[in-house]
Protein backbone atom coordinates (compact mmCIF):
# COMPACT_ATOMS: atom_id res chain seq x y z
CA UNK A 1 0.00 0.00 0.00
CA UNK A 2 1.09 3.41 -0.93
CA UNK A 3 0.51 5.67 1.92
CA UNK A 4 0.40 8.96 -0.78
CA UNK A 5 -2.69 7.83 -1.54
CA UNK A 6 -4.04 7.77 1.65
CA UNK A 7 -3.66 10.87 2.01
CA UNK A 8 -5.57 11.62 -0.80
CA UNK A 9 -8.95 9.46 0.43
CA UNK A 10 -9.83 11.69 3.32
CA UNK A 11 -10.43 14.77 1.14
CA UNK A 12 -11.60 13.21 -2.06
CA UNK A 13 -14.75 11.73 0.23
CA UNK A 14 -15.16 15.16 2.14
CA UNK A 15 -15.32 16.80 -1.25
CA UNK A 16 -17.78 14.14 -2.81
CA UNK A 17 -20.30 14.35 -0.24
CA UNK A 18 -20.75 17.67 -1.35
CA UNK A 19 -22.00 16.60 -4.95
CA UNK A 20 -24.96 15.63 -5.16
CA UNK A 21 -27.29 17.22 -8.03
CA UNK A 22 -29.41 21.64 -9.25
CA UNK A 23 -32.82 23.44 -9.34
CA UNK A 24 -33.91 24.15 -6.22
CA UNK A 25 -36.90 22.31 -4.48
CA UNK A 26 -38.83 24.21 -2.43
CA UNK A 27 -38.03 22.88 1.33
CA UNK A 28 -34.61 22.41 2.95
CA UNK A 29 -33.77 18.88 3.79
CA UNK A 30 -31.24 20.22 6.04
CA UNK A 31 -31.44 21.46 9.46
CA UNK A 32 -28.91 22.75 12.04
CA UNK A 33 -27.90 19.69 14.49
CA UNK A 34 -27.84 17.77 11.34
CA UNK A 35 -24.86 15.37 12.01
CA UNK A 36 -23.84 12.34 9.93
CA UNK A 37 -20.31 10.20 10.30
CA UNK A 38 -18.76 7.53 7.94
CA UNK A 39 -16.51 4.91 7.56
CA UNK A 40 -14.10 4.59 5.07
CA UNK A 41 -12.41 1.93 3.72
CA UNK A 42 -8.70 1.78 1.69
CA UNK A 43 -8.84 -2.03 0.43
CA UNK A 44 -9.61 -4.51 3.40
CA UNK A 45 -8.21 -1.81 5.64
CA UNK A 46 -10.17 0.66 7.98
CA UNK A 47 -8.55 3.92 6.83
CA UNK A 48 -10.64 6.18 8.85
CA UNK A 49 -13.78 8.38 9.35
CA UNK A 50 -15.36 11.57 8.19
CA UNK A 51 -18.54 13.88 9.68
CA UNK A 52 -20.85 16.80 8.39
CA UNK A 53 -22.20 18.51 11.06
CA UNK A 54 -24.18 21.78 10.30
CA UNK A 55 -24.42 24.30 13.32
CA UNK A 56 -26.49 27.59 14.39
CA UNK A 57 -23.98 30.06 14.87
CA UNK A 58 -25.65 33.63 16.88
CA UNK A 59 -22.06 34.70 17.50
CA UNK A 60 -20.70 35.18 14.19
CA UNK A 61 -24.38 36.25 12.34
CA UNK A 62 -28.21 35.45 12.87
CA UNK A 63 -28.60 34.89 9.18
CA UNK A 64 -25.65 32.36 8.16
CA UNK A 65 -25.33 28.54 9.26
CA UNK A 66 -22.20 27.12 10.12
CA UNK A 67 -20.89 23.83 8.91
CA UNK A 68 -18.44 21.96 10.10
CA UNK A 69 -16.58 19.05 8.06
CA UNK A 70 -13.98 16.55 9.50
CA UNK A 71 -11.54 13.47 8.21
CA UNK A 72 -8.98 11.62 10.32
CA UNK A 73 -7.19 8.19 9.84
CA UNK A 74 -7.57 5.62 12.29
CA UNK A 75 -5.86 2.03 13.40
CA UNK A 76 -3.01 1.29 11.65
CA UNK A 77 -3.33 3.80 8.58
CA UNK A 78 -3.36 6.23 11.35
CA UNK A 79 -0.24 4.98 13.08
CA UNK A 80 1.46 4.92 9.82
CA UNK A 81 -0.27 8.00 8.64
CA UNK A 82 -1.50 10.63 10.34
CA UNK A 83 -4.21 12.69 8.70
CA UNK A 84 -6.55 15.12 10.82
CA UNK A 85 -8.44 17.33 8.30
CA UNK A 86 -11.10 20.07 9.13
CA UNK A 87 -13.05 22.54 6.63
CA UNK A 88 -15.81 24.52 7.86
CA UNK A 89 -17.80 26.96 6.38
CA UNK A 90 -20.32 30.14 7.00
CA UNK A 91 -23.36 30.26 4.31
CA UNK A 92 -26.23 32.00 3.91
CA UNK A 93 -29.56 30.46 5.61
CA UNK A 94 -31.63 32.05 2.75
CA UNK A 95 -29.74 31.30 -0.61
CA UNK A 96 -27.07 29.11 0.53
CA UNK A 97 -24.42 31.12 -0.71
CA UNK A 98 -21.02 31.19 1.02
CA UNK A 99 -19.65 33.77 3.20
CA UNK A 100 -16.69 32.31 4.70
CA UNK A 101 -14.71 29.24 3.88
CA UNK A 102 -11.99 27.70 6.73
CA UNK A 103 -9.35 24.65 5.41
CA UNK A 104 -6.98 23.42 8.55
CA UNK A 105 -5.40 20.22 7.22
CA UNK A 106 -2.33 18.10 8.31
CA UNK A 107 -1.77 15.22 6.06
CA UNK A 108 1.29 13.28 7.10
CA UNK A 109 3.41 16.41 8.12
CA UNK A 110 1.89 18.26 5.06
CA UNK A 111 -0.32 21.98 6.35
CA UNK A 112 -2.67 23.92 5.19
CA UNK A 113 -4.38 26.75 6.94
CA UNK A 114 -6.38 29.18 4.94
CA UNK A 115 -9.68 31.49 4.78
CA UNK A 116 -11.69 32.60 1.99
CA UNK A 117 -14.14 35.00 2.65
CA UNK A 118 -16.72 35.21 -0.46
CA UNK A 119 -17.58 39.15 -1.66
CA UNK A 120 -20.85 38.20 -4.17
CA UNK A 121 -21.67 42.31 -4.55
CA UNK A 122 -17.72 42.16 -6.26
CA UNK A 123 -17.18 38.86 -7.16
CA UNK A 124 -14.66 38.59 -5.54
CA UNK A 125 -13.05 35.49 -3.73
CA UNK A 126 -10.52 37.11 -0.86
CA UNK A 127 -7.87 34.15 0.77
CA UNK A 128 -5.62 34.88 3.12
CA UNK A 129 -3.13 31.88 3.92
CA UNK A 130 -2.00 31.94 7.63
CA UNK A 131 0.96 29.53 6.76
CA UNK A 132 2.90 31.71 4.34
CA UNK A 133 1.16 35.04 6.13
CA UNK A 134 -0.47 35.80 2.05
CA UNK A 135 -3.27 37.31 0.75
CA UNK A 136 -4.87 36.94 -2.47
CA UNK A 137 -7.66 37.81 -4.30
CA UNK A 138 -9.57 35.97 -7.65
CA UNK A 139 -12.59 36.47 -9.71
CA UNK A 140 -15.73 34.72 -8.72
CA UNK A 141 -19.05 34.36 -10.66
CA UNK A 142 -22.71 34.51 -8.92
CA UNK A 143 -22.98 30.54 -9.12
CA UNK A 144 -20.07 29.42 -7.48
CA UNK A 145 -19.88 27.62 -3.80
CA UNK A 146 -17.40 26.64 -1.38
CA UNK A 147 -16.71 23.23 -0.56
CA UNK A 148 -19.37 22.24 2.00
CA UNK A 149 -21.83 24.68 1.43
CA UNK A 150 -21.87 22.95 -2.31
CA UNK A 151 -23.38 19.83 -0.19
CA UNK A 152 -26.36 22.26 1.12
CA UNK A 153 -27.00 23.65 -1.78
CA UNK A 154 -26.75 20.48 -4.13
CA UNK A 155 -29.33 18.43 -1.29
CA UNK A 156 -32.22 21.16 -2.31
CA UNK A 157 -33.25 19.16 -5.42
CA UNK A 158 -36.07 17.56 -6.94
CA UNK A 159 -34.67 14.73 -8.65
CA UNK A 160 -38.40 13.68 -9.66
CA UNK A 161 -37.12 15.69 -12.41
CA UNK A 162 -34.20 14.01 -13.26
CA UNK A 163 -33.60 10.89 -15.01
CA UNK A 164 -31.06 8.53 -16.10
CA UNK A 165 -28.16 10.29 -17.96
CA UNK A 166 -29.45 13.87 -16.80
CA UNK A 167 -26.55 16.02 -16.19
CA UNK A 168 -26.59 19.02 -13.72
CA UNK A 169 -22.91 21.79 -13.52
CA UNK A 170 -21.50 22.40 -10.22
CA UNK A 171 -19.08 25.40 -9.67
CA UNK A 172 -17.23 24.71 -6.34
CA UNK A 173 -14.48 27.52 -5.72
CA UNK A 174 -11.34 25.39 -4.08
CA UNK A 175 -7.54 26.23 -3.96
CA UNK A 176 -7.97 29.40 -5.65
CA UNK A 177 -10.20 28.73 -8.71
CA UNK A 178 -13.65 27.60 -9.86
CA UNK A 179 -13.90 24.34 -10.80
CA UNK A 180 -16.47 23.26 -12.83
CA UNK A 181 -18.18 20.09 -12.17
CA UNK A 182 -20.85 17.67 -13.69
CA UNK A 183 -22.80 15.33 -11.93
CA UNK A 184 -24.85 12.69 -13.92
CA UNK A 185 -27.71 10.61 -13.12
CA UNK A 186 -26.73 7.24 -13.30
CA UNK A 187 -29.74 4.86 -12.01
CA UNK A 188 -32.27 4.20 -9.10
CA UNK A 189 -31.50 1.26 -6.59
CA UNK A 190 -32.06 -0.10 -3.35
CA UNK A 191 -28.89 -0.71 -1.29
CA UNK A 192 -28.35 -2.32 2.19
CA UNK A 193 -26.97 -0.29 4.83
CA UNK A 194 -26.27 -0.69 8.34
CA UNK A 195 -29.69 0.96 8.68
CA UNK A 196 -31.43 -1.85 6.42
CA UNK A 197 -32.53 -1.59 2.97
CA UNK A 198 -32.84 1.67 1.69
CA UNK A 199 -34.32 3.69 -1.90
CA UNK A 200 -30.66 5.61 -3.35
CA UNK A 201 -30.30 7.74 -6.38
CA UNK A 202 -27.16 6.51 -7.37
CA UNK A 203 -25.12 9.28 -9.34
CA UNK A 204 -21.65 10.00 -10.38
CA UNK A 205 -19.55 13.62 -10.32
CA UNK A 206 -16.88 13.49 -13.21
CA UNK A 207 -13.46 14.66 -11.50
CA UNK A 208 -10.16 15.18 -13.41
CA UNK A 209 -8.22 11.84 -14.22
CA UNK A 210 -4.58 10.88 -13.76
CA UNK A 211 -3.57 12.37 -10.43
CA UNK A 212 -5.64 10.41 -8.48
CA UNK A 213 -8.59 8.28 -9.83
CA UNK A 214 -7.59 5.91 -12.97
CA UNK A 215 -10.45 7.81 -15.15
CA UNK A 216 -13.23 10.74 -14.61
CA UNK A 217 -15.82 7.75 -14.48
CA UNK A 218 -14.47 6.14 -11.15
CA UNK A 219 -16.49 7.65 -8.47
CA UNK A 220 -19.83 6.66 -7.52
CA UNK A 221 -22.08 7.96 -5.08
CA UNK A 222 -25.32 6.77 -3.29
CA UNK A 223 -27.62 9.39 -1.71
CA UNK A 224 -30.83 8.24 -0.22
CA UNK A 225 -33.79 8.44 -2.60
CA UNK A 226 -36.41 10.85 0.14
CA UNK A 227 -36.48 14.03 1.33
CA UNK A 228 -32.92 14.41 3.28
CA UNK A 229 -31.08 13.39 0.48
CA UNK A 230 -27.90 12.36 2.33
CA UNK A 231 -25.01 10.43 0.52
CA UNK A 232 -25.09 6.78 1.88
CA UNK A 233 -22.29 5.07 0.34
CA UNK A 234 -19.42 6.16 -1.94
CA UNK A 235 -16.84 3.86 -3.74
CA UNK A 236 -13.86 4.90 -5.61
CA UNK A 237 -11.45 3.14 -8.18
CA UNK A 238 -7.65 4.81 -6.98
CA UNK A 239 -4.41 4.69 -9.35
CA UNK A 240 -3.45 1.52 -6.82
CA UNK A 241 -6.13 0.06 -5.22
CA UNK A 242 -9.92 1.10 -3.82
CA UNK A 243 -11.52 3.22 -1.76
CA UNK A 244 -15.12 3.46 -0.65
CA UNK A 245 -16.90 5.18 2.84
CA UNK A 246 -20.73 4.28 4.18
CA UNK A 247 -23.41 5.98 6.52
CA UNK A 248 -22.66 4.61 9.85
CA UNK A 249 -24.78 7.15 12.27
CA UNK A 250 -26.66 10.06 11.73
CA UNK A 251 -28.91 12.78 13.99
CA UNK A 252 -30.87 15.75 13.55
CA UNK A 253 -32.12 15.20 10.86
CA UNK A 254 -35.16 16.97 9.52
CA UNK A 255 -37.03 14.16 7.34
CA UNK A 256 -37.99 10.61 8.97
CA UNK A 257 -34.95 8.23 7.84
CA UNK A 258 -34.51 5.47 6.59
């Protein structure tokens, strides 16, 4: 096992959670105290775990929801690999737009620690990067999300709309530029969880090939086919070797589930 890679898993899964379809439905299936943990799997081993937990927060603003998203290795990956990653991030309770984006990772020895902090009225994207004590600025268009508020936004759907081979365009802003992604409707399925049998829309973002995944059609993702629309299972085909993460609690949610 290559523990490069490993690296790697923690983040790709944190970043896929957050795709999961557009046009706006009319309810939230979200909720502060909304809190959901996974397992995730490199091969036969248990690399580690990952939560989404989405948070009232009176202290910074009334009208913005915080979220808070978290990865760490565990067991023996951890021992030989250390990874403790958290991103968190300040969006809007009416349109879901960001306002302030927070990335803290340590990956082995490797740091990051930077804000964004989102300026719509000048699209304008403003990170400062505590690390190297930097500031920069970039262009942002009307559209674009952070990282986890991309997972709020996408969950507002109504996929009654969609069908199979439907295609919807994400723009996620992440390490200083927009990147466009599509996420296609693959199929309908029931899949066993550790919750029992449950309805999934199973879909599949198209990421860039040959750094990580072996193609841009090796990530699939499972979110549950109701109104919460959480992801339930994700599997991923790595240069060397597999990866995949599944629902193993969840709270506070605002829907009945499963």
């Amino acid at each position: 096992m290559r523990m490069q890679y490993i690296k790697k898993i923690l983040p790709i899964f944190l970043l896929l959670f957050c795709l999961s379809a557009s046009a706006q439905s009319g309810d939230n299936s979200f909720q502060p105290g909304e809190f959901l943990k996974y397992k995730i799997h490199y091969g036969l081993l248990n690399a580690g775990f990952a939560t989404v937990e989405l948070k009232e927060d009176h202290e910074k603003s009334d009208s913005l929801i915080h979220s808070v998203g978290k990865g760490w290795t565990t067991g023996m990956v951890g021992f030989l690999f250390k990874v403790e990653d958290t991103y968190e991030s300040y969006f809007s309770a009416a349109n879901i737009k960001p306002n302030h984006f927070i990335r803290k990772i340590n990956e082995g020895g490797y740091t990051k620690d930077k804000e964004v902090f989102f300026d719509f009225d000048k699209k304008e994207a403003r990170e400062v990067n505590h690390k190297r004590a930097t500031k920069s600025s970039y262009f942002i268009e009307n559209d674009v999300q952070d990282m986890l508020s991309s997972f709020y936004y996408m969950r507002n759907i109504d996929f009654s709309q969609l069908k199979e081979n439907d295609s919807i365009d994400v723009n996620m802003f992440f390490d200083g530029r927009m990147n466009p992604i599509k996420v296609v409707v693959l199929d309908r399925e029931i899949i066993k969880t550790d919750f029992g049998k449950i309805d999934a829309i199973k879909i599949r973002p198209l990421v860039l090939k040959g750094r990580v995944f072996k193609d841009e059609e090796n990530v699939t993702l499972w979110i549950s086919d109701d109104e919460n629309k959480i992801p339930l299972k994700i599997k991923a085909s790595l240069l060397i070797g597999s990866a995949k993460a599944e629902l193993i609690q969840y709270s506070g949610l605002v829907h009945p589930f499963p």
